[in-house]
C-alpha atoms as a PDB file:
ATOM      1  CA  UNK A   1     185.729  14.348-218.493  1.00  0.00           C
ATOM      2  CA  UNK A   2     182.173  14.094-217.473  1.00  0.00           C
ATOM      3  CA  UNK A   3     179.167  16.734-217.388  1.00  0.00           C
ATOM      4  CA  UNK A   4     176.928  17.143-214.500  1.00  0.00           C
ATOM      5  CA  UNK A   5     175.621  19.411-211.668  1.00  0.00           C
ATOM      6  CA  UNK A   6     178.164  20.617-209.011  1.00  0.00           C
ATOM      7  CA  UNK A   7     176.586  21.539-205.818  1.00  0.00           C
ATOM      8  CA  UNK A   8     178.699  24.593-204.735  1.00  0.00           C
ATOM      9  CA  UNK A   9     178.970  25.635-201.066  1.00  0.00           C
ATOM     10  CA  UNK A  10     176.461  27.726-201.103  1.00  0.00           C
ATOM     11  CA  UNK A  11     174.007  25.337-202.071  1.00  0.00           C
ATOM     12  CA  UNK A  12     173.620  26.296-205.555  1.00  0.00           C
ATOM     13  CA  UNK A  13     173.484  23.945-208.871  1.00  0.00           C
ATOM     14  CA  UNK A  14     176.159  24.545-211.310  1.00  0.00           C
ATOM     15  CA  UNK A  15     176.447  23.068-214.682  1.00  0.00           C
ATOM     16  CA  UNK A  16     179.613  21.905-215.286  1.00  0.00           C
ATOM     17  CA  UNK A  17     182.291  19.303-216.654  1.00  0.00           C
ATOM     18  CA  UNK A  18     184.179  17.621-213.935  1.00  0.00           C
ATOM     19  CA  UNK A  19     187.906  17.616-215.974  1.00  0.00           C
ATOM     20  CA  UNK A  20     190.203  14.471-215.408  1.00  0.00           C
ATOM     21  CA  UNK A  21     193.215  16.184-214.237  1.00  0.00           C
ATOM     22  CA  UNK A  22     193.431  18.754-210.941  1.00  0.00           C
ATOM     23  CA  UNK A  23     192.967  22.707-210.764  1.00  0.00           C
ATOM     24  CA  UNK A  24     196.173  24.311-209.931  1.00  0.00           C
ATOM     25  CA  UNK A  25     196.253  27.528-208.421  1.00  0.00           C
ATOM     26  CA  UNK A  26     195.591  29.942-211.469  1.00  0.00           C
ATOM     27  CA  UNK A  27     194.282  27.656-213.992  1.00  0.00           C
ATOM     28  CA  UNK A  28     190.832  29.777-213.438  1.00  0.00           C
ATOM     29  CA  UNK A  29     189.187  31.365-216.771  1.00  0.00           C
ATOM     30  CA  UNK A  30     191.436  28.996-218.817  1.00  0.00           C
ATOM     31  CA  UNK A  31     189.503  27.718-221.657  1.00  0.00           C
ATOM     32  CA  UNK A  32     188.382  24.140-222.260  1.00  0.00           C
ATOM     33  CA  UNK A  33     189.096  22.805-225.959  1.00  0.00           C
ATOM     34  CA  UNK A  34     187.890  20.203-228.090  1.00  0.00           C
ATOM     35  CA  UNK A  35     189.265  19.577-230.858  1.00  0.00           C
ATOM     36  CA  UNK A  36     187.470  17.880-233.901  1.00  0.00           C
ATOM     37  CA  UNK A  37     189.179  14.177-234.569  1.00  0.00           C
ATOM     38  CA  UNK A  38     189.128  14.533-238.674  1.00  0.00           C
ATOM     39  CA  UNK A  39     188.939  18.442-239.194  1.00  0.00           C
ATOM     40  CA  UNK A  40     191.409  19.605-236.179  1.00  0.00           C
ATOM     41  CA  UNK A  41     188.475  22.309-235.508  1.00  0.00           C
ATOM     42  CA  UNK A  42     188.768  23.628-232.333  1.00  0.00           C
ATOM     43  CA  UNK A  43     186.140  24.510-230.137  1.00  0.00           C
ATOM     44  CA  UNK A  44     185.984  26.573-226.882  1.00  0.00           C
ATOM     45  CA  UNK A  45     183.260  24.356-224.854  1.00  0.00           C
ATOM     46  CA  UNK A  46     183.883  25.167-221.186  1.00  0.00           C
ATOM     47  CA  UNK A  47     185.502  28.035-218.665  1.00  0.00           C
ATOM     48  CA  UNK A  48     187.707  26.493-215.695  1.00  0.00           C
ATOM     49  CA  UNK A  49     186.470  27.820-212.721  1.00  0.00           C
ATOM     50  CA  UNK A  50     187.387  25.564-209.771  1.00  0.00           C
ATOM     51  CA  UNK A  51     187.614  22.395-208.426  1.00  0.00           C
ATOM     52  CA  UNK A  52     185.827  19.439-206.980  1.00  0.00           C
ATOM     53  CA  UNK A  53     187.318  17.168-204.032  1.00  0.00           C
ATOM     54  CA  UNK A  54     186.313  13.393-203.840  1.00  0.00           C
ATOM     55  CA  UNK A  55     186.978  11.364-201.046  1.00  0.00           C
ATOM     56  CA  UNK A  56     187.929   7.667-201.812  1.00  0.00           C
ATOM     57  CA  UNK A  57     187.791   5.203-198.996  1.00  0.00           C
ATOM     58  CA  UNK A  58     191.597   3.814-199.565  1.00  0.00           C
ATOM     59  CA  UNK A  59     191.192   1.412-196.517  1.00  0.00           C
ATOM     60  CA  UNK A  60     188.190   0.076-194.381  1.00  0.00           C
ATOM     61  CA  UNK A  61     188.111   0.875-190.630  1.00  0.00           C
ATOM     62  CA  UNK A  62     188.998  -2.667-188.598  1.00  0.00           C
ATOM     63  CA  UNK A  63     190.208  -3.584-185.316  1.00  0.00           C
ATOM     64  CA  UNK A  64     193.340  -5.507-185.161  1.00  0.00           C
ATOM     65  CA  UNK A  65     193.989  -8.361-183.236  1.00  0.00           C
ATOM     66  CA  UNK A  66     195.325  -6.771-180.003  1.00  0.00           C
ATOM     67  CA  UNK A  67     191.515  -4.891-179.674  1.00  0.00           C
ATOM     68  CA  UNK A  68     192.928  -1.552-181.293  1.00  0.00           C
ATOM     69  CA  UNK A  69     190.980   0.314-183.651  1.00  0.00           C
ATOM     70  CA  UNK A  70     192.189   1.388-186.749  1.00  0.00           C
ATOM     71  CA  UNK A  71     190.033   4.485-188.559  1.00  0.00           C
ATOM     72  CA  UNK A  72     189.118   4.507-192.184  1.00  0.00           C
ATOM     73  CA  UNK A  73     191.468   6.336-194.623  1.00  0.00           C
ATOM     74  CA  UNK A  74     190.038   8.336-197.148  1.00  0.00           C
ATOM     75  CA  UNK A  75     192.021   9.438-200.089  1.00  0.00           C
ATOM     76  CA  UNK A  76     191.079  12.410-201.519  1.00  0.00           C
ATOM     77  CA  UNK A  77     190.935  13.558-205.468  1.00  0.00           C
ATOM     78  CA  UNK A  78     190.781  17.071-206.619  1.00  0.00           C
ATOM     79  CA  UNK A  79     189.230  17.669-210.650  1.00  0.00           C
ATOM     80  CA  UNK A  80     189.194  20.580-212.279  1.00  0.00           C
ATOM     81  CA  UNK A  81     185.658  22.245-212.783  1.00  0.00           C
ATOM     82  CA  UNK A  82     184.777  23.952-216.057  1.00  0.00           C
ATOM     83  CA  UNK A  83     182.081  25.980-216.525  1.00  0.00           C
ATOM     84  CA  UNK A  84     179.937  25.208-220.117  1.00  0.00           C
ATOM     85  CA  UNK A  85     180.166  27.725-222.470  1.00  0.00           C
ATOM     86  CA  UNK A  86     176.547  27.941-222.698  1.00  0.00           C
ATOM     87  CA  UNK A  87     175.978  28.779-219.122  1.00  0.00           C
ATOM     88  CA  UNK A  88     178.333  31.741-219.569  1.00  0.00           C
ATOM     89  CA  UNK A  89     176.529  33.029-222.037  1.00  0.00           C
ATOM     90  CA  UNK A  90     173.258  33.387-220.147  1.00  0.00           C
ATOM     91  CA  UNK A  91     175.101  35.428-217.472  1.00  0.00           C
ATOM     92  CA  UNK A  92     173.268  38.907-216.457  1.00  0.00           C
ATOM     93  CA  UNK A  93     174.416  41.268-214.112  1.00  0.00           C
ATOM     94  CA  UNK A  94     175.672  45.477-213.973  1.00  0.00           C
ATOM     95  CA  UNK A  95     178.404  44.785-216.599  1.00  0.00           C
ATOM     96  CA  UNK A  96     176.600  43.717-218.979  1.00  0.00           C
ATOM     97  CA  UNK A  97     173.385  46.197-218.342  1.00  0.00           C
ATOM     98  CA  UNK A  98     171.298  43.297-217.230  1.00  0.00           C
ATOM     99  CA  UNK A  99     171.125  41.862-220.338  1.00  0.00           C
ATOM    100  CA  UNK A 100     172.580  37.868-220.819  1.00  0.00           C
ATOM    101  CA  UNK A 101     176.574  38.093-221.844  1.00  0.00           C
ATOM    102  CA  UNK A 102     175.424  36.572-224.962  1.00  0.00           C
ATOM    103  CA  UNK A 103     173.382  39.297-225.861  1.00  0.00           C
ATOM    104  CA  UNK A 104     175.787  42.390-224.550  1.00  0.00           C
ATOM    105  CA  UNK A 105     178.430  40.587-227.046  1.00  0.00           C
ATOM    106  CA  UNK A 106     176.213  41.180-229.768  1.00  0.00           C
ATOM    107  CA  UNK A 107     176.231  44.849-229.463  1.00  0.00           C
END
């Protein structure tokens, strides 16, 4: 698992932890969990929400020795995005009267 900034479509930055395994189809708003070596604490640290491809090259392009070309292959990963739980909670919008998701909880 690493944490960094996903570029989504549209452009935008998302913090998020790029998850070693792939998103299956309804994995989305499952909750990330670490659990503490020594105490077996568990934390909630991320939200899934998606997934992130990653194009390998698997083989160089070349020509052979007849003069034919051969293209690059790409092999392509998919990882499982999660959202960090501290990015949720500074979500505003209608729902939560405009106020951050942190503070609506409060309430």
């Amino acid at each position: 698992m690493r944490s960094f900034y996903y570029q989504s479509p549209a452009g935008e930055l998302i913090r998020s932890y790029e998850l070693d395994m792939p998103a299956p189809a309804g994995l989305s708003g499952g909750p990330v969990v670490r659990i503490h070596p020594v105490r077996g604490a568990r934390d909630v640290i991320g939200v899934v929400h998606g997934s992130n491809e990653v194009a390998t090259i698997a083989e160089l392009a070349s020509v052979d020795e007849r003069g034919e070309r051969r293209p690059e292959v790409q092999r392509i990963s998919s990882f499982a995005l999660a959202h960090h739980t501290e990015s949720l909670r500074n979500l505003t919008g209608k729902a939560t009267g405009e106020r951050s998701l942190a503070e609506y909880l409060r309430t």
